[in-house]
N, C-alpha and C. Protein backbone atom coordinates (compact mmCIF):
# COMPACT_ATOMS: atom_id res chain seq x y z
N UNK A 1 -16.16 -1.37 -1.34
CA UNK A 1 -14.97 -0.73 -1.87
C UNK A 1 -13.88 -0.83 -0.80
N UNK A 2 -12.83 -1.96 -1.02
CA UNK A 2 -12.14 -1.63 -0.37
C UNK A 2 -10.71 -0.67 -0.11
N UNK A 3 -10.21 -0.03 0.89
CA UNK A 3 -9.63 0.51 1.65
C UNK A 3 -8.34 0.24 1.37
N UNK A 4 -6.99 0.63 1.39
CA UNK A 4 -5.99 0.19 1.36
C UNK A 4 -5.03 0.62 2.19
N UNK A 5 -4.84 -0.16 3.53
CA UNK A 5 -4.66 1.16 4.69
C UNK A 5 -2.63 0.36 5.10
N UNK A 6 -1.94 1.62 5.28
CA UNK A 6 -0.55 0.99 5.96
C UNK A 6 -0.77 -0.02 6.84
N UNK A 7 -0.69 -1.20 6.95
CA UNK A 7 -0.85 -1.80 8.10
C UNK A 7 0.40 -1.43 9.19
N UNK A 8 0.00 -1.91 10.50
CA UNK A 8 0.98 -2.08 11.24
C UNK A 8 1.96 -3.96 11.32
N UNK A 9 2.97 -3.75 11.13
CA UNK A 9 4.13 -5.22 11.09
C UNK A 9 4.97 -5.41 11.99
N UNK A 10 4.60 -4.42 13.05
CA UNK A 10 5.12 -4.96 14.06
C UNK A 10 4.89 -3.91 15.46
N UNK A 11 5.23 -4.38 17.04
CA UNK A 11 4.68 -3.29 17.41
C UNK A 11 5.78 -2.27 17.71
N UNK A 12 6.83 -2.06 17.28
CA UNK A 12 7.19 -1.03 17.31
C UNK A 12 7.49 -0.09 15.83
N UNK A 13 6.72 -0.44 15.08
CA UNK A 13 6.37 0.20 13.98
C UNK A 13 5.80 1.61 13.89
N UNK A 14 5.82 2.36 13.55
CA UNK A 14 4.77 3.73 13.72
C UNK A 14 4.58 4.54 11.99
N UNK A 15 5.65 3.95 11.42
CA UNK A 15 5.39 4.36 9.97
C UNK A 15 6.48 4.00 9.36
N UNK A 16 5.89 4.12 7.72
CA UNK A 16 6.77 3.51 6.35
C UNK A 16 6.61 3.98 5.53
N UNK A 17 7.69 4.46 4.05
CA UNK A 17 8.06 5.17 3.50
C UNK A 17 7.73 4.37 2.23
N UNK A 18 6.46 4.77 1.18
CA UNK A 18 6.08 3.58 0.27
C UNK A 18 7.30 4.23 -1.27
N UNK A 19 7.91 3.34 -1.19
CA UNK A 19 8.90 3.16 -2.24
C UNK A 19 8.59 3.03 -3.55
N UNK A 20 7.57 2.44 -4.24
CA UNK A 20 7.08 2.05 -5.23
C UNK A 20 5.58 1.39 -5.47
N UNK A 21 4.88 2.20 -6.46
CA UNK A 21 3.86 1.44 -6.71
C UNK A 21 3.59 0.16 -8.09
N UNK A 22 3.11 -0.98 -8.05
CA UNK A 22 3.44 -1.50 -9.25
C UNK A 22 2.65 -1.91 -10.06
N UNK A 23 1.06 -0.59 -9.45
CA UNK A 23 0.25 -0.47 -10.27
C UNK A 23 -0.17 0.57 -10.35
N UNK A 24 -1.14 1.08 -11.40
CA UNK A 24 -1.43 2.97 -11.29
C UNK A 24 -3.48 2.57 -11.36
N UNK A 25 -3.62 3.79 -11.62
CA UNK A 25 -5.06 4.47 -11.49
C UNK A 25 -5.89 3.85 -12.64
N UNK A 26 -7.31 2.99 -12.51
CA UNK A 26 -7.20 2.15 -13.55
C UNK A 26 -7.01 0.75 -13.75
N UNK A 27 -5.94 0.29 -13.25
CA UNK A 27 -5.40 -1.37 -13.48
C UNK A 27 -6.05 -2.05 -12.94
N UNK A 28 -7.05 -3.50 -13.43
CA UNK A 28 -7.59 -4.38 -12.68
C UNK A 28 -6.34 -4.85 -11.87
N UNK A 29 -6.70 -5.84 -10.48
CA UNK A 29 -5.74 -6.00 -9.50
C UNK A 29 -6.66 -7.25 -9.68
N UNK A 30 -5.55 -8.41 -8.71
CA UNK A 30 -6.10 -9.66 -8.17
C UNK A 30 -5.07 -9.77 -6.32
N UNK A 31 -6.14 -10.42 -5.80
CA UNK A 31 -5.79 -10.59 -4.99
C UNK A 31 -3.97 -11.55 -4.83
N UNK A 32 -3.36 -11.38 -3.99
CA UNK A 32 -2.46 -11.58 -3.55
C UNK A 32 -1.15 -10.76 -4.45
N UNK A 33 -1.31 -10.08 -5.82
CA UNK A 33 -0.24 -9.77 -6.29
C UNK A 33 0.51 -8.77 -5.55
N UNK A 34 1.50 -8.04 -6.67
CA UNK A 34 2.25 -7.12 -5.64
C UNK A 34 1.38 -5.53 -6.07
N UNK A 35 1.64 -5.15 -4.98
CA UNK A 35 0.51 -3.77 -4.99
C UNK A 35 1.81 -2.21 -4.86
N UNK A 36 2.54 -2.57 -3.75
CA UNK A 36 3.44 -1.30 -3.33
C UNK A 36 4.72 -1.98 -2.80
N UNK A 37 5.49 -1.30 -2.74
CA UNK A 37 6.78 -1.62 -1.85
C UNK A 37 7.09 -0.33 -0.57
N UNK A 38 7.18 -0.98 0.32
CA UNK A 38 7.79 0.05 1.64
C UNK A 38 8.32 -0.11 2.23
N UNK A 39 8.87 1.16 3.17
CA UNK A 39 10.43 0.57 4.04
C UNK A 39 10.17 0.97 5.41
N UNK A 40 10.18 0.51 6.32
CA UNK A 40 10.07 0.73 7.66
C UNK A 40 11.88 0.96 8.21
N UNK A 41 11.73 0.80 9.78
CA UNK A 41 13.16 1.40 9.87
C UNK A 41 13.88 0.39 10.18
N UNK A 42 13.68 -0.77 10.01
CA UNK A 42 13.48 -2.30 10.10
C UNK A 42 13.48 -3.59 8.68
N UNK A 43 12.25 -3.08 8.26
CA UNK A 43 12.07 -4.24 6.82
C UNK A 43 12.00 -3.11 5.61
N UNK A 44 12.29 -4.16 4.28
CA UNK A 44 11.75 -3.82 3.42
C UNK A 44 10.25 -4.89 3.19
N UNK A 45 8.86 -4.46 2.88
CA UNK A 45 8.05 -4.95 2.68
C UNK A 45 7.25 -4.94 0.97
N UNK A 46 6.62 -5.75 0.25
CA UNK A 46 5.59 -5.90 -0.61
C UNK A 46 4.45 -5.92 0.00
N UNK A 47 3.64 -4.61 -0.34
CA UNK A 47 2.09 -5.34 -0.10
C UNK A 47 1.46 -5.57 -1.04
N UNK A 48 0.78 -7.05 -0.66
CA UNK A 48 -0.14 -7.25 -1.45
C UNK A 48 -2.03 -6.48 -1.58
N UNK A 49 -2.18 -6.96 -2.76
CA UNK A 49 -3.55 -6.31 -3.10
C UNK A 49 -4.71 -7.11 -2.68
N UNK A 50 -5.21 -6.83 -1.79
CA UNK A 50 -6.16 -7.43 -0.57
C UNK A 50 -7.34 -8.32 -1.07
N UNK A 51 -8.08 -7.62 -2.25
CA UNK A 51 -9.38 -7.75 -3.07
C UNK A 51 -9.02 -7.45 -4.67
N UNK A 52 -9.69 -8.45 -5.12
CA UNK A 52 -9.68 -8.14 -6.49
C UNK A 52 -10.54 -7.09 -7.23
N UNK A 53 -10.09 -5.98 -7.98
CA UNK A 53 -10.75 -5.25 -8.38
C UNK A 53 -10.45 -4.41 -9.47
N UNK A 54 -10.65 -3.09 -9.37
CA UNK A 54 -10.27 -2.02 -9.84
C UNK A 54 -9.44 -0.69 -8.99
N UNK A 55 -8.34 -0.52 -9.25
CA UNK A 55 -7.25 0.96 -8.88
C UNK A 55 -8.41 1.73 -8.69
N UNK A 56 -9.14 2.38 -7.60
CA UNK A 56 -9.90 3.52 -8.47
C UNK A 56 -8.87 4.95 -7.68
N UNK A 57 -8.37 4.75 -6.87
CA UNK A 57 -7.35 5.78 -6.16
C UNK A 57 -6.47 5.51 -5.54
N UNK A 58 -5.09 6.56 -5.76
CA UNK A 58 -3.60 6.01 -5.11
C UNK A 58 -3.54 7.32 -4.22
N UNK A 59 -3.51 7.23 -3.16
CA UNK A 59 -3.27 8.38 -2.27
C UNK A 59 -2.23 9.10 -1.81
N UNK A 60 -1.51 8.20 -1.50
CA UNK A 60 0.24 8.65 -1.33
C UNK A 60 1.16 8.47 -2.47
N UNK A 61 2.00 9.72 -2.60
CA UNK A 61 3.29 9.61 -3.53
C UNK A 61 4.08 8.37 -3.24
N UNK A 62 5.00 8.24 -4.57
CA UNK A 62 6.68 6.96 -4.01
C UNK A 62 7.00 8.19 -3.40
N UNK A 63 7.72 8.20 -2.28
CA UNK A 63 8.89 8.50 -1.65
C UNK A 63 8.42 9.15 -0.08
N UNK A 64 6.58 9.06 -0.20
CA UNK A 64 6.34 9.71 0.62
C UNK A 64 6.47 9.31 2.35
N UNK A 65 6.22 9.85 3.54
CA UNK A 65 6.26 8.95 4.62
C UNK A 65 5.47 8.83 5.27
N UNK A 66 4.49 8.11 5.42
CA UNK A 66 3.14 8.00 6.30
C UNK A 66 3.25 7.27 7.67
N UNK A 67 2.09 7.65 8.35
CA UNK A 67 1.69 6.64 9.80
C UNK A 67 1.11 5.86 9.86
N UNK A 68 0.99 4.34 10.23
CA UNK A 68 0.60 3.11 10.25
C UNK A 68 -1.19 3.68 10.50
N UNK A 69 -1.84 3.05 9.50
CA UNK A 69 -3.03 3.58 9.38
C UNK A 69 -3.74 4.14 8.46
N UNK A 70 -2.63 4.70 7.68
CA UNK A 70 -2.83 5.85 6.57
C UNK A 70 -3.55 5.22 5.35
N UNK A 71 -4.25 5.75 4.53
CA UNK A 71 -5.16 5.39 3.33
C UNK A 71 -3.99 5.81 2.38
N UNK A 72 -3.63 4.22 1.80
CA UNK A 72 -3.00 4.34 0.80
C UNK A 72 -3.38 3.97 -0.71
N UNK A 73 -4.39 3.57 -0.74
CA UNK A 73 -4.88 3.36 -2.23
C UNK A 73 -6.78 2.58 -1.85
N UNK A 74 -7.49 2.87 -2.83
CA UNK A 74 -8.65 2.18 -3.26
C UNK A 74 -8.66 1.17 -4.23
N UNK A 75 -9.25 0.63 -4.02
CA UNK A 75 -9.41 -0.25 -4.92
C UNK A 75 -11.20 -1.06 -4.66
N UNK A 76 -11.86 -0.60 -6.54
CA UNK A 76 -13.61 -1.01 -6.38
C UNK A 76 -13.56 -2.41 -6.86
């Protein structure tokens, strides 16, 4: 089951503000699509969806602001 963690994009990164999700709880996923959007104080980023699977949990709200590291979604 994998993990869906903020990565870090650079090293003076320390956290990003996920803007949008563009899938919910539920949705098969494939690898490389678009998964979230976030904003650092720097980029706007897409992440992609790592493993193909199943949504089984979204952890963070849109608008919320996390630390590079943070569990942002599951996916089985």
């Amino acid at each position: 089951m994998p993990d869906v963690l903020l990565p870090r994009w650079g090293t003076s990164m320390r956290e990003a503000t996920l803007t949008r999700w563009y899938r919910r709880v539920g949705d098969q996923v494939h690898v490389g699509e678009p998964l979230a959007d976030l904003v650092t104080d720097k980029v706007e980023v897409t992440l992609e969806v790592p493993e193909s699977g199943t949504v089984r949990a979204i952890l963070v709200e849109e608008g919320a602001t996390v630390p590079v590291g943070t569990l942002l979604a599951v996916i089985e």
